[in-house]
Protein backbone atom coordinates (compact mmCIF):
# COMPACT_ATOMS: atom_id res chain seq x y z
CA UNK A 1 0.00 0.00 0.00
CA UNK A 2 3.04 2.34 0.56
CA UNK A 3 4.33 1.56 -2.14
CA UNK A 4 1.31 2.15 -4.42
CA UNK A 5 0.67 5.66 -3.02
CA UNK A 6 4.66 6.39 -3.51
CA UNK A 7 3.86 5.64 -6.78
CA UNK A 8 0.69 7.99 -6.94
CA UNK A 9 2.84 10.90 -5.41
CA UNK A 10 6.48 10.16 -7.14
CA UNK A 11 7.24 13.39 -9.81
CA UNK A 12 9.80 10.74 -11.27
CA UNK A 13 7.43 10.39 -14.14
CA UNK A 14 7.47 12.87 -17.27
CA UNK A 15 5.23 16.02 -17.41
CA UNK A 16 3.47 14.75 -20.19
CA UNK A 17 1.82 11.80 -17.48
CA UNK A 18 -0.21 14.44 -16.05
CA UNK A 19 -1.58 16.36 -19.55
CA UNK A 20 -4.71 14.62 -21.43
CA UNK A 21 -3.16 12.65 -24.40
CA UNK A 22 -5.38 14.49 -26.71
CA UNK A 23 -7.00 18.13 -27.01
CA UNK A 24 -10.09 19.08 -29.33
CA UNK A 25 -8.78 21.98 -31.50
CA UNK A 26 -11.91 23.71 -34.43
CA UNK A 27 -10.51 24.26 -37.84
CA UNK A 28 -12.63 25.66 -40.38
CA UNK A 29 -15.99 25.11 -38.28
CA UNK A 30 -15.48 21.95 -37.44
CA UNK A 31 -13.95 20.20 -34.25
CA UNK A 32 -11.56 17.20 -34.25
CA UNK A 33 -9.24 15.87 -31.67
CA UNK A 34 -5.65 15.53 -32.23
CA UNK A 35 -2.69 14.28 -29.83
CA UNK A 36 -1.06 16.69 -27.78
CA UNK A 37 2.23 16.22 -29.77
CA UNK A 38 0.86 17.90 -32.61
CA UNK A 39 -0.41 20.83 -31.04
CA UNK A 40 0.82 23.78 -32.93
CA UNK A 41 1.29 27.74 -31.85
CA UNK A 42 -2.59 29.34 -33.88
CA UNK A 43 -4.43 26.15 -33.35
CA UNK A 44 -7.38 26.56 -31.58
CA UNK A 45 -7.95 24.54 -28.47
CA UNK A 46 -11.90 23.82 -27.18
CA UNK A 47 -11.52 23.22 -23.40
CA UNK A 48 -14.55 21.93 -21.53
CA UNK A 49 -15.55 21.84 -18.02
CA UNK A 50 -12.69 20.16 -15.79
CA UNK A 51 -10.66 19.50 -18.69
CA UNK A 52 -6.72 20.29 -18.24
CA UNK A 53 -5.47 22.98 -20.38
CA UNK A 54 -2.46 21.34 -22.56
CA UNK A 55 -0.06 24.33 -24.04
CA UNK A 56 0.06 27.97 -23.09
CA UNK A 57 -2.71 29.92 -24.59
CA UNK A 58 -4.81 32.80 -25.16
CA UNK A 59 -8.56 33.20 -24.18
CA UNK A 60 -10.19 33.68 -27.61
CA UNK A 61 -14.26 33.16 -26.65
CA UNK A 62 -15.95 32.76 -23.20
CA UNK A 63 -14.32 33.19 -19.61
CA UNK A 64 -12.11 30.44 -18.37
CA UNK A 65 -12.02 30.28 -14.56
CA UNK A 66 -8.26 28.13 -14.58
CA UNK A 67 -7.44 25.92 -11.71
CA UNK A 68 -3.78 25.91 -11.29
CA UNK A 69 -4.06 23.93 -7.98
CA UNK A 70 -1.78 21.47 -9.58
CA UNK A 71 0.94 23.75 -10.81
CA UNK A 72 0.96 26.52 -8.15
CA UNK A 73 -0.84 25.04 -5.01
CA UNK A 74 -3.47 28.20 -5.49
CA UNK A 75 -6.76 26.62 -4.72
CA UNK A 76 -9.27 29.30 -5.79
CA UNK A 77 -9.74 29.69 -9.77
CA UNK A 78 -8.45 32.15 -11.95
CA UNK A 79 -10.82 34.41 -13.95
CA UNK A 80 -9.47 34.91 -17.12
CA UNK A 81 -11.15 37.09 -19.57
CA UNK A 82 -10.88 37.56 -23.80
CA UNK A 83 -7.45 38.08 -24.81
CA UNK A 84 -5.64 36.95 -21.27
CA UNK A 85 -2.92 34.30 -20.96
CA UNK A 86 -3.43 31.10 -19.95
CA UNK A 87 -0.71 28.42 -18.38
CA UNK A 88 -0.34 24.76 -19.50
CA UNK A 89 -1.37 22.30 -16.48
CA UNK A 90 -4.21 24.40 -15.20
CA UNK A 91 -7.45 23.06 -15.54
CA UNK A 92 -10.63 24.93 -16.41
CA UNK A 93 -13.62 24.76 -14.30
CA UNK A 94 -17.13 25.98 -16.31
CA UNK A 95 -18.84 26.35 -19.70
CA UNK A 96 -16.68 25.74 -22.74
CA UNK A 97 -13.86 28.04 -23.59
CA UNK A 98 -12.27 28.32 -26.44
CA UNK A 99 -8.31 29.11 -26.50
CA UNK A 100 -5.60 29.42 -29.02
CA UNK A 101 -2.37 27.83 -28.22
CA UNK A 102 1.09 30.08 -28.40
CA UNK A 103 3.51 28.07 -27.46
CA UNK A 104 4.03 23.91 -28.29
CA UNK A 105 3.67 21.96 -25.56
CA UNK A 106 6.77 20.80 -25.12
CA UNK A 107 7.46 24.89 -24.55
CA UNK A 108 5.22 25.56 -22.21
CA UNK A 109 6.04 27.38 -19.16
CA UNK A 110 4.72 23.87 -16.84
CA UNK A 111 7.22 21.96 -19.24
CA UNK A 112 10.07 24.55 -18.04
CA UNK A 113 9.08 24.06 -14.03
CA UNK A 114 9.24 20.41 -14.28
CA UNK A 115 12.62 19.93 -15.64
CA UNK A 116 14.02 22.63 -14.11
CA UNK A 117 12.58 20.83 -10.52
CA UNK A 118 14.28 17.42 -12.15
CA UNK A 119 17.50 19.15 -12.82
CA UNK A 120 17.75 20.64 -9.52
CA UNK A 121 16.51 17.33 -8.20
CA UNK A 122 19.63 15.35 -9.26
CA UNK A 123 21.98 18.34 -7.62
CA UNK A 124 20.30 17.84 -4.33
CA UNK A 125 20.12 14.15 -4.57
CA UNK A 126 24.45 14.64 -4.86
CA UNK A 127 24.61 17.13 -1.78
CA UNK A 128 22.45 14.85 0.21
CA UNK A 129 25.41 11.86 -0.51
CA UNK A 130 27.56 14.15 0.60
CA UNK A 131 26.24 15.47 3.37
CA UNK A 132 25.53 11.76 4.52
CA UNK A 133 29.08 10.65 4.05
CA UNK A 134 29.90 13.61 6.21
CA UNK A 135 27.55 12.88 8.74
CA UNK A 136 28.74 9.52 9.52
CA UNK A 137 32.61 10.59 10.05
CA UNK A 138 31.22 13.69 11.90
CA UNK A 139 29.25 11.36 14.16
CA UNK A 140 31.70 8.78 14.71
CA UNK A 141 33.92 11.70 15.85
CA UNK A 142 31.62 13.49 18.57
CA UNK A 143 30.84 9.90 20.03
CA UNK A 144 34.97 9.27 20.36
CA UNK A 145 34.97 12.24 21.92
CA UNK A 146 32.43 12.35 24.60
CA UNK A 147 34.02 8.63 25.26
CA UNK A 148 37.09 9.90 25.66
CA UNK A 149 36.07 13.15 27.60
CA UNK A 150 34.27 10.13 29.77
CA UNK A 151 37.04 7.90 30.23
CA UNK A 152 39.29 10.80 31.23
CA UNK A 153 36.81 12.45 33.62
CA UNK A 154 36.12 8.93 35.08
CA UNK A 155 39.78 8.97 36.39
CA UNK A 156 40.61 12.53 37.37
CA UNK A 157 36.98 13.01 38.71
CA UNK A 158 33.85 10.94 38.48
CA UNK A 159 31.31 13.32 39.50
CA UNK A 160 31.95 15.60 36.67
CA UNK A 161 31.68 12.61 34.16
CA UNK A 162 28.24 12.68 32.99
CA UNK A 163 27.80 16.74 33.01
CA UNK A 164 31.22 16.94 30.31
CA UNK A 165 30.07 13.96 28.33
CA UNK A 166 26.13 15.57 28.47
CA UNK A 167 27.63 19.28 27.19
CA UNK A 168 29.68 17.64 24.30
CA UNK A 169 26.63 16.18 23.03
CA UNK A 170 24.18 18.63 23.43
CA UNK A 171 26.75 20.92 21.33
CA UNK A 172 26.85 18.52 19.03
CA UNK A 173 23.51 17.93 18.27
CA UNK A 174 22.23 20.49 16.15
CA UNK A 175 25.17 20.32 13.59
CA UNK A 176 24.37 16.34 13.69
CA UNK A 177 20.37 17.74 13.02
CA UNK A 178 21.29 19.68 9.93
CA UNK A 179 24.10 17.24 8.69
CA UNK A 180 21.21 14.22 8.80
């Protein structure tokens, strides 16, 4: 079951997982669906109620209220009017809108926050191996230490063994904290 909603929540996956595999674009009057691939800049996009919006656009007829819960966290909608941008990833809650697409998908400014949140992904994923390499030696030090400050205070004077070893790792525990 962990696993499974991991799986739900991982942002391994590609951005194109979480856009429709198809969008309904009108040309000359008539509507016909197309994959999202070959979405071009001047096509025009029909976007229904609850429908996710798949390339930047502009609002060309009717008022989109955009949901860009997914992309921004924002959980009210967005009233967008004739003429007004639209982002990639937001979803559109109400009557049908029509929109005409400005950028390719693979362009879109969504597209741009998810690999730019991959690439900076990988970076931490190397600081965290380093920090965790450092960790260990920096632990393994502080506990020779207090054991040593113990054995030492043990012979010159007992009573004062558990305050030392207690103060060297109290001090030491917030750098171990941000380290781990």
């Amino acid at each position: 079951f962990q696993n499974k909603t991991y799986e739900g929540l991982n942002f391994d996956r590609q951005y194109q997982s979480y856009f429709p595999l198809a969008a309904a674009i009108r040309k000359n009057g008539s509507e016909t669906t197309i994959p999202i691939t070959s979405l071009r800049p001047g096509d025009r996009i029909v976007i229904r109620n609850n429908e996710i919006i798949p390339a930047d656009a502009v609002v060309m007829k009717g008022r989109a209220q955009i949901d860009y819960s997914f992309v921004t966290g924002e959980s009210h909608p967005k009233l967008k009017e004739v003429g007004e941008l639209v982002f990639a990833g937001g979803k559109h809650v109400g009557s049908t809108v029509e929109l005409e697409a400005i950028k390719d998908v693979s362009e879109s400014k969504l597209v741009q926050l998810w690999n730019d949140f991959g690439s900076s992904e990988k970076s931490r994923s190397r600081l965290l191996t380093l920090s965790t390499t450092i960790g260990k030696h920096f632990t393994t030090a502080i506990l020779t230490l207090a054991a040593l400050t113990g054995l030492f205070w043990l012979v010159v004077d007992s009573t004062r063994l558990l305050d030392a070893v207690t103060a060297i790792l109290i001090v030491a525990c917030p750098c171990a904290l941000a380290l781990a």
